[in-house]
Protein backbone atom coordinates (compact mmCIF):
# COMPACT_ATOMS: atom_id res chain seq x y z
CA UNK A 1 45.35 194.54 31.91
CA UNK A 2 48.60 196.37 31.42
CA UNK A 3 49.85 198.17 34.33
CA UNK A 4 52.45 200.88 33.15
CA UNK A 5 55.08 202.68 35.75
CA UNK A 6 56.60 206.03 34.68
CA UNK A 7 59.55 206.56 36.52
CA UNK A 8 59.60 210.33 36.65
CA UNK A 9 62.38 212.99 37.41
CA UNK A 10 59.81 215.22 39.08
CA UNK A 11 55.78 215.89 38.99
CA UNK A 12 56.02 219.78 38.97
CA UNK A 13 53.43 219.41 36.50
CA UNK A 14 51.05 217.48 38.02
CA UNK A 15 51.33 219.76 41.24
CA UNK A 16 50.59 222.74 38.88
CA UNK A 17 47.68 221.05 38.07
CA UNK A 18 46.84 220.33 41.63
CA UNK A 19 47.01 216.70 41.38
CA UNK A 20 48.26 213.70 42.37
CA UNK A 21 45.86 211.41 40.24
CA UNK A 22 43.49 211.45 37.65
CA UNK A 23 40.82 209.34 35.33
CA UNK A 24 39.86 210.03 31.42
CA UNK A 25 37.38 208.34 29.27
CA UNK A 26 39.17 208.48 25.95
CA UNK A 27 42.98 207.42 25.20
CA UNK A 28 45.20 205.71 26.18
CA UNK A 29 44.10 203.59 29.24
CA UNK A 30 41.95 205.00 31.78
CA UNK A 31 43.19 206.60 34.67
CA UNK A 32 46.67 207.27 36.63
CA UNK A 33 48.32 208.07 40.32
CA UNK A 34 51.39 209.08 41.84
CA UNK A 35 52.72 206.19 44.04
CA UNK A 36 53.68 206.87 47.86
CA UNK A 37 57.13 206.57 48.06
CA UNK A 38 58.12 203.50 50.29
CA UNK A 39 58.22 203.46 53.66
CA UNK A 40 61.25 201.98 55.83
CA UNK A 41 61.14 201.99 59.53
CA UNK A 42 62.21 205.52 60.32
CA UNK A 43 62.83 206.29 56.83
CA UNK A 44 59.29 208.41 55.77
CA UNK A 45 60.13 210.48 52.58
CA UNK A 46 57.07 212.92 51.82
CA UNK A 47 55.93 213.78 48.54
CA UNK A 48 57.75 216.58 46.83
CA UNK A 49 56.97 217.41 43.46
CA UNK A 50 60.61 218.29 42.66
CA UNK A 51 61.84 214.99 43.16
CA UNK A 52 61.70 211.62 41.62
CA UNK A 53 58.39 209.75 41.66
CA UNK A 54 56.55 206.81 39.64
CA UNK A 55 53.43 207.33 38.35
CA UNK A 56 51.30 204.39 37.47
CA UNK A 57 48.92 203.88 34.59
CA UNK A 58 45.84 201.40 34.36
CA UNK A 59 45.40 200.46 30.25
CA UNK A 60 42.38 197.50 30.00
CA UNK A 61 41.52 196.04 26.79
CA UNK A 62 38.45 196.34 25.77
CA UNK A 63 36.35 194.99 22.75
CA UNK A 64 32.55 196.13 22.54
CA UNK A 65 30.18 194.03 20.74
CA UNK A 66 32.19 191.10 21.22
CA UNK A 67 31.21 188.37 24.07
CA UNK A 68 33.61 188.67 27.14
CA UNK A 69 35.41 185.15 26.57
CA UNK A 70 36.51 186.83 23.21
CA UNK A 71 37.32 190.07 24.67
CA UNK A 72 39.73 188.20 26.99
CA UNK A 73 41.43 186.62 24.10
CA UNK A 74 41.50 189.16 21.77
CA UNK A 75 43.17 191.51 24.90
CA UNK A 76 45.17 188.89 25.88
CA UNK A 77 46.64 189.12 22.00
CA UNK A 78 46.42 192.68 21.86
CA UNK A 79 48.16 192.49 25.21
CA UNK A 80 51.38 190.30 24.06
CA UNK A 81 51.99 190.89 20.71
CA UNK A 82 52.52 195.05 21.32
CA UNK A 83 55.89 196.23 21.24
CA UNK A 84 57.35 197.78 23.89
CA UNK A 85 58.58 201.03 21.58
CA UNK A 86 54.55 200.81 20.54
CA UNK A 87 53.59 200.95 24.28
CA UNK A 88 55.25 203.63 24.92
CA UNK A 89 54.92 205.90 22.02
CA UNK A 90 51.31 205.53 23.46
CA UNK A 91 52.21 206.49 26.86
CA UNK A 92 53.79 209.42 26.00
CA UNK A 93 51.46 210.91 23.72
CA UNK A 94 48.75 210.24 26.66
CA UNK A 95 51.18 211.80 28.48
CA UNK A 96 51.47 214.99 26.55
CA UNK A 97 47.92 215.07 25.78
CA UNK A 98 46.70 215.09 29.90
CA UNK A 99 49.69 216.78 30.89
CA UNK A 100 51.47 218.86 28.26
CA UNK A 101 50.06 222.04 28.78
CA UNK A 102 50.89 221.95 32.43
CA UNK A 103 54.75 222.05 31.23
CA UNK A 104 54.98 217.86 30.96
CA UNK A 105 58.11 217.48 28.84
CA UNK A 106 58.84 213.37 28.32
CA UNK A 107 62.65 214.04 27.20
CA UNK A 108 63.00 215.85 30.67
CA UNK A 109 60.52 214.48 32.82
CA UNK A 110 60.71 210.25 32.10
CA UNK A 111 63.09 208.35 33.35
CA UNK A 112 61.86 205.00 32.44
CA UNK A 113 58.72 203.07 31.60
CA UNK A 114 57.95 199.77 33.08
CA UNK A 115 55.51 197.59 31.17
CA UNK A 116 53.59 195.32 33.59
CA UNK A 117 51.63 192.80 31.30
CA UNK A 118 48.90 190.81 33.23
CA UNK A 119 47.68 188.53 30.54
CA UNK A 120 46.45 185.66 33.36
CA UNK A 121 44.57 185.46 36.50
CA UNK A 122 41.97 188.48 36.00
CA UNK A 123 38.47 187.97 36.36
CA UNK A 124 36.56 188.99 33.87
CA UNK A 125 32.70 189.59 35.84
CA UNK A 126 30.10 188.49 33.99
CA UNK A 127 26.29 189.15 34.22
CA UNK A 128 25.68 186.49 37.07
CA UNK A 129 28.98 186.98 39.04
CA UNK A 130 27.36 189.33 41.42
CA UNK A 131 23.68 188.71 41.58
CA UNK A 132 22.65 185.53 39.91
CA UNK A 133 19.21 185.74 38.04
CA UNK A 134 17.74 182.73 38.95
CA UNK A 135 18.07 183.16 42.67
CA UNK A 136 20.89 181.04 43.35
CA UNK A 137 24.06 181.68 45.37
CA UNK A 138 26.39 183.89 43.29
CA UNK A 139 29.72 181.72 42.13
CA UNK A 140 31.71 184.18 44.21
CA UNK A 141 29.46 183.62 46.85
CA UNK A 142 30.25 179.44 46.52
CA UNK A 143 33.74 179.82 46.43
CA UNK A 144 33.82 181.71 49.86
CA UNK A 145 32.36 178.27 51.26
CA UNK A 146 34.99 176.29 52.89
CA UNK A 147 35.12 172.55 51.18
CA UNK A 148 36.17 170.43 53.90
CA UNK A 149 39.43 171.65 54.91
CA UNK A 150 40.13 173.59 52.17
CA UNK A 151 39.21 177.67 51.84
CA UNK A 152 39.95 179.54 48.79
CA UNK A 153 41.24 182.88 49.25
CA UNK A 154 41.76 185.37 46.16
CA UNK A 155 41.57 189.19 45.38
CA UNK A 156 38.97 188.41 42.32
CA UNK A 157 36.30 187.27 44.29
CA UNK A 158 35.39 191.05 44.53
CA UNK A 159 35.17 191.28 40.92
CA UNK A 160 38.43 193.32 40.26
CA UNK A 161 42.42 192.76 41.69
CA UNK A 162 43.20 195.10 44.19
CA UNK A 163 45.38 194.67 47.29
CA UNK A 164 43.07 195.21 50.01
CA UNK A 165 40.30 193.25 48.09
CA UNK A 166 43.03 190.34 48.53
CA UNK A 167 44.04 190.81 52.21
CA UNK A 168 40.40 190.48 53.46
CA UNK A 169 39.68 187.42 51.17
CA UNK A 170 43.19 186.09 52.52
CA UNK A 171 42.03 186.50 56.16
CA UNK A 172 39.02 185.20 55.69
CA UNK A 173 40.36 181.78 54.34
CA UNK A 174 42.22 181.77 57.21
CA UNK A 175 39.54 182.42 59.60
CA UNK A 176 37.69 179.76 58.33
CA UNK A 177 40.60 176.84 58.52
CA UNK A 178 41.49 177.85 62.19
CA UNK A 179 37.46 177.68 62.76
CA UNK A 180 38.33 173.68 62.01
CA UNK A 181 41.51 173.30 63.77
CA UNK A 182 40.15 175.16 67.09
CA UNK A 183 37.15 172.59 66.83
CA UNK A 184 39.46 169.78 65.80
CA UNK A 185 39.60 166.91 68.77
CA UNK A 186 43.60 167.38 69.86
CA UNK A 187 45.24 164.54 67.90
C-alpha cells in the first residue's frame, strides 16, 4: 500500500466541488480525503479552504489473475523499485484529471508530496480469513484467543489497517491479560 500526502496551499477546488473526499475506480489509486488539521489543547483550527491542508491518497497494488502471495510480491516490487519523480508524475496527473476542471493547478496548489511506502505488515485476506469453509474457527478468530498469558493485539485482525480497527484490538488484549492478573492469587 502506498499512502501519499499532498501538502496543499489551499483546497478552493475541492470546496468548489463540494468536497472534502472522494473515491474513483480507475487511475491512479483509489480514493482520497482532506485531513483534520491537528488539534492542541485550546488550539482548534477549522477547515478553511483558503488555507493550507494535506490531502491523503490510498494507491494499492493490485495484480488480477495472479494468486494473492504473488500479488503481494509483485506489489511489494512494484512498490520499492518506483521512483519518487515516477510517483508523483502519477499523482499529479490523478490530480488534474479528478480535480482540474474545478481550477486544481499543481504549480500553485502543491506544496509537497510525501510518499508513505508500506511494503510490510498488511494483511492480505484471503478466502478463509473471515468465514472458514469447513466450519472451523476463522484464523482471526484464533488469534483473538489468549495463549496463556500472552494476547495478541493488531489492527489486521479486521482484515484491513485502520486506526480504530487497532485501538479496539489493542484494548481487547488488554482486557484479556488484566482478566488473568485480577484472578491471579496475590504473589
Amino acid at each position: 500500500m502506498l499512502v501519499v500526502n499532498v501538502a496543499l496551499t489551499n483546497w478552493r477546488f475541492l470546496h468548489k466541488l463540494g468536497l472534502t473526499a472522494c473515491r474513483w475506480f480507475d487511475g491512479f489509486g483509489f480514493s482520497c480525503n482532506i485531513r483534520q488539521p491537528m488539534q492542541v489543547g485550546d488550539y482548534k483550527p477549522i477547515l478553511n479552504p483558503g488555507q493550507p491542508v494535506l490531502l491523503t491518497f490510498y494507491v494499492p497494488f493490485f495484480y488480477p489473475g495472479h494468486p494473492v502471495q504473488e500479488q503481494g510480491s509483485l506489489g511489494r516490487n512494484e512498490l520499492l523499485s518506483t521512483s519518487f519523480r515516477e510517483y508523483e508524475r502519477r499523482i499529479r496527473e490523478q490530480m488534474i484529471q479528478l480535480f482540474g476542471n474545478a481550477g486544481f493547478d499543481p504549480k500553485k496548489d502543491i506544496a509537497a508530496i510525501v510518499l508513505n511506502r508500506w511494503g510490510h505488515a498488511y494483511v492480505n485476506p484471503q478466502p478463509g480469513f473471515y468465514f472458514p469453509p469447513d466450519g472451523e474457527p476463522a484464523p482471526r478468530d484464533i488469534i483473538r484467543k489468549r495463549f496463556g498469558r500472552i494476547a495478541f493485539g493488531h489492527s489486521e485482525l479486521y482484515g484491513h489497517q485502520y486506526w480504530l480497527g487497532a485501538i479496539g484490538e489493542g484494548r481487547r488484549a488488554v482486557e484479556q491479560v488484566l482478566e488473568i492478573i485480577s484472578t491471579s492469587p496475590a504473589s
